[in-house]
C-alpha atoms as a PDB file:
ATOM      1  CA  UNK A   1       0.000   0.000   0.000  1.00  0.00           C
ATOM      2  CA  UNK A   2       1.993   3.241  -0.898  1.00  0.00           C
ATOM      3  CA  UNK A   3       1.569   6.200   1.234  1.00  0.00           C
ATOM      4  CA  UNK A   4      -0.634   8.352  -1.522  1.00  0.00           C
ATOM      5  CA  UNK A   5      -3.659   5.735  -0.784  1.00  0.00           C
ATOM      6  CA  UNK A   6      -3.078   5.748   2.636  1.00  0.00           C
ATOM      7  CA  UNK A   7      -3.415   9.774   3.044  1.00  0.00           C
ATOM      8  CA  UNK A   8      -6.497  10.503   4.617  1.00  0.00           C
ATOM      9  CA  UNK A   9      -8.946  14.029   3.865  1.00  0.00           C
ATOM     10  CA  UNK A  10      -6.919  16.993   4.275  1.00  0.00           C
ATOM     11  CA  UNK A  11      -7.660  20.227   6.468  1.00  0.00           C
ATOM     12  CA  UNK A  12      -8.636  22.448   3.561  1.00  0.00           C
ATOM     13  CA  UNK A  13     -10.878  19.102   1.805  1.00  0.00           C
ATOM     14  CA  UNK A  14     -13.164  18.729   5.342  1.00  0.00           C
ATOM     15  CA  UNK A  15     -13.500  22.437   5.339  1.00  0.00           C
ATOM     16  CA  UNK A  16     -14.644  22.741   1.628  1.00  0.00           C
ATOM     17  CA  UNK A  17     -17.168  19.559   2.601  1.00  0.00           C
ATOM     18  CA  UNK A  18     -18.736  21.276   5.328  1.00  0.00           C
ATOM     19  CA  UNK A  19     -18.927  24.747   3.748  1.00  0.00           C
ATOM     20  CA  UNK A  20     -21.033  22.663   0.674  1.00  0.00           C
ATOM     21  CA  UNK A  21     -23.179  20.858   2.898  1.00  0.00           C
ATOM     22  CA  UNK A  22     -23.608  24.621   5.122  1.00  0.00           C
ATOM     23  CA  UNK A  23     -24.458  25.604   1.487  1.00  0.00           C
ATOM     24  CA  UNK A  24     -27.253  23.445   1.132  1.00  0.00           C
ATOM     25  CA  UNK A  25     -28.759  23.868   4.071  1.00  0.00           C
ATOM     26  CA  UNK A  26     -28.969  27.081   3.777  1.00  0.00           C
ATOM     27  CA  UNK A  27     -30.880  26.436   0.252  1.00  0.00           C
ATOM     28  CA  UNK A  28     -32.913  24.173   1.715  1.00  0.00           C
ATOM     29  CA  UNK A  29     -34.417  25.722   4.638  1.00  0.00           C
ATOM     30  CA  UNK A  30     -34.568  29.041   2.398  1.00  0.00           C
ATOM     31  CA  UNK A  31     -36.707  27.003  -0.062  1.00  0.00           C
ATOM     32  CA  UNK A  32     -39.175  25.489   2.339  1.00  0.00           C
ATOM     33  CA  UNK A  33     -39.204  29.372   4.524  1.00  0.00           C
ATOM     34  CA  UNK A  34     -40.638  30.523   1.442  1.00  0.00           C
ATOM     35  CA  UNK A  35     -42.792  27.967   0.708  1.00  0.00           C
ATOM     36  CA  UNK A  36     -44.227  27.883   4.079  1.00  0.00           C
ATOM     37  CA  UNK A  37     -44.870  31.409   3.482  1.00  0.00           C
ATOM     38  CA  UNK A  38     -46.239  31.379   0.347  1.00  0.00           C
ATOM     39  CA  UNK A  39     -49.011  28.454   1.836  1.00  0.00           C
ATOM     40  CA  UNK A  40     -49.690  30.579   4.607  1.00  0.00           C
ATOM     41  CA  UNK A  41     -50.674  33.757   2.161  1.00  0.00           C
ATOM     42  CA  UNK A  42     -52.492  31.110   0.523  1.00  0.00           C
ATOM     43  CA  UNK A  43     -54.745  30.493   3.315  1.00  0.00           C
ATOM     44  CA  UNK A  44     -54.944  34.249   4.495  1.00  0.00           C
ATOM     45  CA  UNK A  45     -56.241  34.848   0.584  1.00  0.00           C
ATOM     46  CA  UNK A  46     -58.741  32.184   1.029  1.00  0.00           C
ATOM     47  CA  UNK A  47     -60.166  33.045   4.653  1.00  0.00           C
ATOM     48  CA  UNK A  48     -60.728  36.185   3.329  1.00  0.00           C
ATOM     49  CA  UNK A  49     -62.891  34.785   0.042  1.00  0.00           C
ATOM     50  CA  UNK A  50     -65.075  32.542   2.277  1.00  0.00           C
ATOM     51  CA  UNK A  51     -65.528  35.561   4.877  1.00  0.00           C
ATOM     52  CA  UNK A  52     -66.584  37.727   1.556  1.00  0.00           C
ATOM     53  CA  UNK A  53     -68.572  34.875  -0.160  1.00  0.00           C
ATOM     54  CA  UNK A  54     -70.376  34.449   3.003  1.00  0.00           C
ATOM     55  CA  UNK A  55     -71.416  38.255   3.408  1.00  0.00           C
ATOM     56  CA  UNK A  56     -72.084  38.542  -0.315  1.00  0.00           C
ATOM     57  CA  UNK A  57     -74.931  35.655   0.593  1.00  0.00           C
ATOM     58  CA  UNK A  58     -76.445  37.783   2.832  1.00  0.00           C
ATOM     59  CA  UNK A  59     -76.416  40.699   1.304  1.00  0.00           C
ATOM     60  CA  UNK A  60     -77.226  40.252  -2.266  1.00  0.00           C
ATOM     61  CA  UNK A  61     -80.475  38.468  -1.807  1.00  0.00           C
ATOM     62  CA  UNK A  62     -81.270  40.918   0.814  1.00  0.00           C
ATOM     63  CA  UNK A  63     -80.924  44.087  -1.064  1.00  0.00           C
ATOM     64  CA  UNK A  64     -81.979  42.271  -4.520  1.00  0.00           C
ATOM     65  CA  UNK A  65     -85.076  41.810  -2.718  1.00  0.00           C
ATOM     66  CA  UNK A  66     -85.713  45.473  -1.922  1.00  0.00           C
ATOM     67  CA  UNK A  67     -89.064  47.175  -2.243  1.00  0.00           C
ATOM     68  CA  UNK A  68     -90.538  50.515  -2.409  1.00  0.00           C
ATOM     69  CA  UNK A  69     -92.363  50.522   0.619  1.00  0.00           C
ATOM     70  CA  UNK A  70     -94.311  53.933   1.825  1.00  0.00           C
ATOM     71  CA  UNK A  71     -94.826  54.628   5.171  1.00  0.00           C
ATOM     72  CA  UNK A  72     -98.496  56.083   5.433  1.00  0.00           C
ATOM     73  CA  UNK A  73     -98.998  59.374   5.863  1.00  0.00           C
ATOM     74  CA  UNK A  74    -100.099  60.855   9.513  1.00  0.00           C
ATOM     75  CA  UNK A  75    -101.084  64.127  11.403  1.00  0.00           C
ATOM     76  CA  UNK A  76     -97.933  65.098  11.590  1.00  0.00           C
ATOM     77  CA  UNK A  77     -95.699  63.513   8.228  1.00  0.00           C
ATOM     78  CA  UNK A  78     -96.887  62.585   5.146  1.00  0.00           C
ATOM     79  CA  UNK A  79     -96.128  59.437   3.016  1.00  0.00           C
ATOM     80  CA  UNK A  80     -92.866  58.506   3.058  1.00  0.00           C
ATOM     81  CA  UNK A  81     -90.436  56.517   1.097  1.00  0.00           C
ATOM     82  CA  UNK A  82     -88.797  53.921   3.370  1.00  0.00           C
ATOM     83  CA  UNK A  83     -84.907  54.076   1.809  1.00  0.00           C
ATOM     84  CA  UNK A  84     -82.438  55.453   3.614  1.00  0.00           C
ATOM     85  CA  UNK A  85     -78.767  55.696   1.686  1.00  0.00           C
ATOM     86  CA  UNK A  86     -75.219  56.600   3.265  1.00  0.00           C
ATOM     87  CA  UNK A  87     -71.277  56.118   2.153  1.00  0.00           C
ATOM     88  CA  UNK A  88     -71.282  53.755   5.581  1.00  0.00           C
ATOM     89  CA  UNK A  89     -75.042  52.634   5.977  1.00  0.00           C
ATOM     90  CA  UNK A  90     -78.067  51.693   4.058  1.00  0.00           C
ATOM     91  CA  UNK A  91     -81.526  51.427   5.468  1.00  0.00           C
ATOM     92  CA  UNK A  92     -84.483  49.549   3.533  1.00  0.00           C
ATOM     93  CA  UNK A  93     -87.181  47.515   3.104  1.00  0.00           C
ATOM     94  CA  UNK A  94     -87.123  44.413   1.671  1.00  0.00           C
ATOM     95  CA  UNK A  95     -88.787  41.246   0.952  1.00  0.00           C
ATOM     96  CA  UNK A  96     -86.056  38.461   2.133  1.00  0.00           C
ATOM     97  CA  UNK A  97     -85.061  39.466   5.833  1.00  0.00           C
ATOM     98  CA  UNK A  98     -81.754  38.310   6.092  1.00  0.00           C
ATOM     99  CA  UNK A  99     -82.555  35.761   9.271  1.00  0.00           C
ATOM    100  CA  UNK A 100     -85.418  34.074   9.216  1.00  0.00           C
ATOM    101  CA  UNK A 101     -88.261  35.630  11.766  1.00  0.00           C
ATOM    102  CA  UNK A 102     -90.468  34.180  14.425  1.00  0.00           C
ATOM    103  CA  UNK A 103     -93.662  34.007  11.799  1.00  0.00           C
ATOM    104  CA  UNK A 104     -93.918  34.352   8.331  1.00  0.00           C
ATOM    105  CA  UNK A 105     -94.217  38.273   7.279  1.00  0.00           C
ATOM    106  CA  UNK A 106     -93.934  40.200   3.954  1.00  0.00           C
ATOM    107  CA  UNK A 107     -92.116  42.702   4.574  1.00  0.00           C
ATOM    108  CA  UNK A 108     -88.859  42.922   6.712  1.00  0.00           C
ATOM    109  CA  UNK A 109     -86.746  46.532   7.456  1.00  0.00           C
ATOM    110  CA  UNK A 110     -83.301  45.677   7.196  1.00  0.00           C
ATOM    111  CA  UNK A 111     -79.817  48.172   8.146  1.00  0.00           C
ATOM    112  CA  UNK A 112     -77.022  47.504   7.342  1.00  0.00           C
ATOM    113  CA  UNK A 113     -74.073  49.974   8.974  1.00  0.00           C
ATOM    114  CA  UNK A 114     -70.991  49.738   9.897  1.00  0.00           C
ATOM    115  CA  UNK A 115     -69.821  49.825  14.011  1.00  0.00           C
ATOM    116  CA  UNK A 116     -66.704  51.656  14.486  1.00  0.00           C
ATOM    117  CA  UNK A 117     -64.516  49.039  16.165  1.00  0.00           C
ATOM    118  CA  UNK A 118     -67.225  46.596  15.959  1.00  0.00           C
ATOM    119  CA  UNK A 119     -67.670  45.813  12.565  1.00  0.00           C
ATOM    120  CA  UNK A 120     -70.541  45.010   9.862  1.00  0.00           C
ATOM    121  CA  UNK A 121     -73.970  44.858  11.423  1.00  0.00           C
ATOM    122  CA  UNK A 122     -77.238  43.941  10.596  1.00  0.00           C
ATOM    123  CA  UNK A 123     -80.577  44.735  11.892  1.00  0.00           C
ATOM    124  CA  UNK A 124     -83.820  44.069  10.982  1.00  0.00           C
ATOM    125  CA  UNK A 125     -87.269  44.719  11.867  1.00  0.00           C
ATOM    126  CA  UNK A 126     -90.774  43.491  10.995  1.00  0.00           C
ATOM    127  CA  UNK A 127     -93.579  45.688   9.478  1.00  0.00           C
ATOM    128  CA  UNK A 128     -95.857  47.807   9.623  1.00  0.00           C
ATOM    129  CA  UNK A 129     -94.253  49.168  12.139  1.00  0.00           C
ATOM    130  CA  UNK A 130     -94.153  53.012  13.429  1.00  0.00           C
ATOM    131  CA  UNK A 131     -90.038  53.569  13.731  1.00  0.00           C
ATOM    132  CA  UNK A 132     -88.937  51.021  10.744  1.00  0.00           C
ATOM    133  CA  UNK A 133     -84.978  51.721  11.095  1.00  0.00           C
ATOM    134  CA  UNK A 134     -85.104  52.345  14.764  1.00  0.00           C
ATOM    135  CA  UNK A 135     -81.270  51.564  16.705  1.00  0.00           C
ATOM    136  CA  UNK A 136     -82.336  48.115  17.866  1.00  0.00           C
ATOM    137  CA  UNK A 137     -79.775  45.455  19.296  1.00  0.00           C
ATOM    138  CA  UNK A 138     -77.698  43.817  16.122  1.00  0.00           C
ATOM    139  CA  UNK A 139     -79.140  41.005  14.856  1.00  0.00           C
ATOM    140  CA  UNK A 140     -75.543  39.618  13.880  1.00  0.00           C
ATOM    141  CA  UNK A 141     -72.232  41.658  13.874  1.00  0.00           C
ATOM    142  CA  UNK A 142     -69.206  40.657  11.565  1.00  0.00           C
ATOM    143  CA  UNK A 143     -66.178  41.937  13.209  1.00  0.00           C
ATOM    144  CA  UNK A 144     -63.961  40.792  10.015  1.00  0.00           C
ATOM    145  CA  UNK A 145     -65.305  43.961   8.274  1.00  0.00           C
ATOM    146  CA  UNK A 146     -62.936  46.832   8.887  1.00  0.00           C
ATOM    147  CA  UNK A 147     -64.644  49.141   6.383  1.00  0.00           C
ATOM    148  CA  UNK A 148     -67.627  49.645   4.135  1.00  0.00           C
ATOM    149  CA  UNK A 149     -68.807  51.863   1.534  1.00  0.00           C
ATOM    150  CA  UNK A 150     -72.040  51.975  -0.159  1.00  0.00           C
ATOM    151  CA  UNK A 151     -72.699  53.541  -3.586  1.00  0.00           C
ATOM    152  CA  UNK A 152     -76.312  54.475  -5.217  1.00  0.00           C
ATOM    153  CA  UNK A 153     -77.325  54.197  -8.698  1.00  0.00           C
ATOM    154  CA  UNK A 154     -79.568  56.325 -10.218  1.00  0.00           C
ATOM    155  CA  UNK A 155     -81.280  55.257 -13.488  1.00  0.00           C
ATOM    156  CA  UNK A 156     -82.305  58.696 -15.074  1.00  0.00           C
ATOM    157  CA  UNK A 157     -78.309  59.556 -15.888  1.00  0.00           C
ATOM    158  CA  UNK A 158     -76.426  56.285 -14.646  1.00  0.00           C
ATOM    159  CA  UNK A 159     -74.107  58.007 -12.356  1.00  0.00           C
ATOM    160  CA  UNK A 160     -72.990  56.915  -8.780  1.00  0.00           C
ATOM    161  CA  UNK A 161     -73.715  58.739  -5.484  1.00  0.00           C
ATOM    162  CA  UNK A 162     -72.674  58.554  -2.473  1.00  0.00           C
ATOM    163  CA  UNK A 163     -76.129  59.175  -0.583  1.00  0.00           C
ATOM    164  CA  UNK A 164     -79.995  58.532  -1.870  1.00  0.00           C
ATOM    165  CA  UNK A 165     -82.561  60.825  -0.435  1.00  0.00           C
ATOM    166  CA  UNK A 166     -85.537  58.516  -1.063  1.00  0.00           C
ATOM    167  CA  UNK A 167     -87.610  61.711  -0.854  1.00  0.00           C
ATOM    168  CA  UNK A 168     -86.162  63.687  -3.310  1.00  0.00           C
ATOM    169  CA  UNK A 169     -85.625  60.972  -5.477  1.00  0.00           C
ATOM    170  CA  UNK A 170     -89.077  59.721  -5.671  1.00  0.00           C
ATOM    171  CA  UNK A 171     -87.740  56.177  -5.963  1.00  0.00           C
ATOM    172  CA  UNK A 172     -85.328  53.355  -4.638  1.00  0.00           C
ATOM    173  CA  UNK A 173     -81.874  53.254  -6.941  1.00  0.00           C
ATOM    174  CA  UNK A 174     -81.678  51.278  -9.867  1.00  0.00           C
ATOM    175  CA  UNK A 175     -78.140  49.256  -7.512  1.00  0.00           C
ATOM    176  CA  UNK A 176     -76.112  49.356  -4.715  1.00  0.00           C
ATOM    177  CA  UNK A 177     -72.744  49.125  -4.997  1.00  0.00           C
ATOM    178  CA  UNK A 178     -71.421  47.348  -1.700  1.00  0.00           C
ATOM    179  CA  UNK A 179     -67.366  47.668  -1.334  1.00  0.00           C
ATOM    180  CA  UNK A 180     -66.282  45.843   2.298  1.00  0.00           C
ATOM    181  CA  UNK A 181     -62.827  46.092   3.803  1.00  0.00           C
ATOM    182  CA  UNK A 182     -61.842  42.948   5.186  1.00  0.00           C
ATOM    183  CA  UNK A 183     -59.606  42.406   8.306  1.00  0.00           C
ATOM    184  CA  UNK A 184     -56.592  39.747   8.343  1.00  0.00           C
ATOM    185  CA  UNK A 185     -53.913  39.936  11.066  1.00  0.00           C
ATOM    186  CA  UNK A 186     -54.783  43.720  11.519  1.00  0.00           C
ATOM    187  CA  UNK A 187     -54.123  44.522   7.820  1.00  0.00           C
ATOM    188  CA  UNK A 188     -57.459  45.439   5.594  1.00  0.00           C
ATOM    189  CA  UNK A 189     -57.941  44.140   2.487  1.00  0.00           C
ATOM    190  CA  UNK A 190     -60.321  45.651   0.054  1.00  0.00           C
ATOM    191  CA  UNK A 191     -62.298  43.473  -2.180  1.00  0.00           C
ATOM    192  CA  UNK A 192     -63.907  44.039  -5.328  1.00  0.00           C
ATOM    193  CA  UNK A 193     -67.013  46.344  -5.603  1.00  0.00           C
ATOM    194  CA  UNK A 194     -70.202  43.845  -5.279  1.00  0.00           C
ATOM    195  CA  UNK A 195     -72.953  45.560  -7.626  1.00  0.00           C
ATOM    196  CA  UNK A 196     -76.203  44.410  -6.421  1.00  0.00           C
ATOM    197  CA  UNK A 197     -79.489  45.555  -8.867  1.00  0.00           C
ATOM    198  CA  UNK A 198     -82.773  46.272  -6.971  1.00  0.00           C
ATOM    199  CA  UNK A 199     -85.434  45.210  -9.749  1.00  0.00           C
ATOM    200  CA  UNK A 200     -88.443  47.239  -8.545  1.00  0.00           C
ATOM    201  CA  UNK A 201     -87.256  50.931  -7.498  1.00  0.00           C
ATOM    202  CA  UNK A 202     -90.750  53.030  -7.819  1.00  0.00           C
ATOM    203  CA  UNK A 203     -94.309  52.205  -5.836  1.00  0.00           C
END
């Protein structure tokens, strides 16, 4: 045996070995750090779908459903157009309450409005009744919703505003536009405008 094939791994050779297998570990748990990230935006994206999918259930039946309803007139007011339309609330009547109610009824007021610090909430109210959007207790609050903003469409021109006066308008608008603000890990995340059409508008 000559002394070449006895020789053993030199200083420098172990060194370069464990610098390459450093290397590679370095690769490796870089690879699956970015991975693991990438799968945990994945789930933030779709927690945030199924929150919005879930509120778009509510609401777009609900507001599809709306209908001109006039108050009578009294003593004091006359007739009145039950709509009410803000950048952060909208207050109407419609035809599918968004929870079911105690007995069957035709005509349910609904709000929608958003709490500051609490979130999305939704009331509701049977009629006839004499205060129809009355503050009542929530019927359900979404805390996910950091933010909403509601847009009105009105038919004669096709423009957007930011408010409907149903009494100067003579009529409900032709769609809301709902936009909600989602919450994830204190970070809001604005999805796309939900345009919902409200088929009957005048009495």
């Amino acid at each position: 045996m000559t002394r070449a094939s006895r020789r053993g791994f030199t200083l420098i050779e172990v060194v370069i070995a464990l610098t390459i297998v450093a290397t590679l570990l370095v690769v490796m748990f870089a690879g699956l750090r970015v991975g693991l990230a990438a799968w945990q935006r994945g789930e933030a994206r779709a927690e945030i779908l199924d929150r919005t999918r879930s509120l778009a259930q509510i609401l777009t039946p609900t507001l599809n459903a709306a209908y001109p309803y006039q108050r009578p007139a009294t003593v004091r007011e006359p007739a009145r157009l039950l709509f009410e339309g803000e950048a952060e609330r909208v207050a109407f009547v419609t035809a599918a309450a968004p929870f079911p109610t105690a007995a069957p009824i035709a005509f349910t007021a609904v709000t929608f409005s958003l709490e500051p610090g609490a979130g999305l909430a939704i009331r509701q109210k049977p009629l006839p009744n004499d205060d129809a959007f009355e503050h009542l207790p929530a019927a359900a609050v979404d805390a996910s919703v950091g933010a909403v903003r509601f847009r009105y469409l009105r038919d004669s021109d096709r423009t957007w505003a930011d408010r409907w006066d149903a009494a100067v308008e003579k009529s409900l608008p032709a769609a809301v536009e709902v936009t909600l603000t989602v919450m994830r890990g204190g970070h809001g995340v604005e999805q796309p405008p939900l345009v919902i059409a409200l088929p009957v508008t005048t009495p």
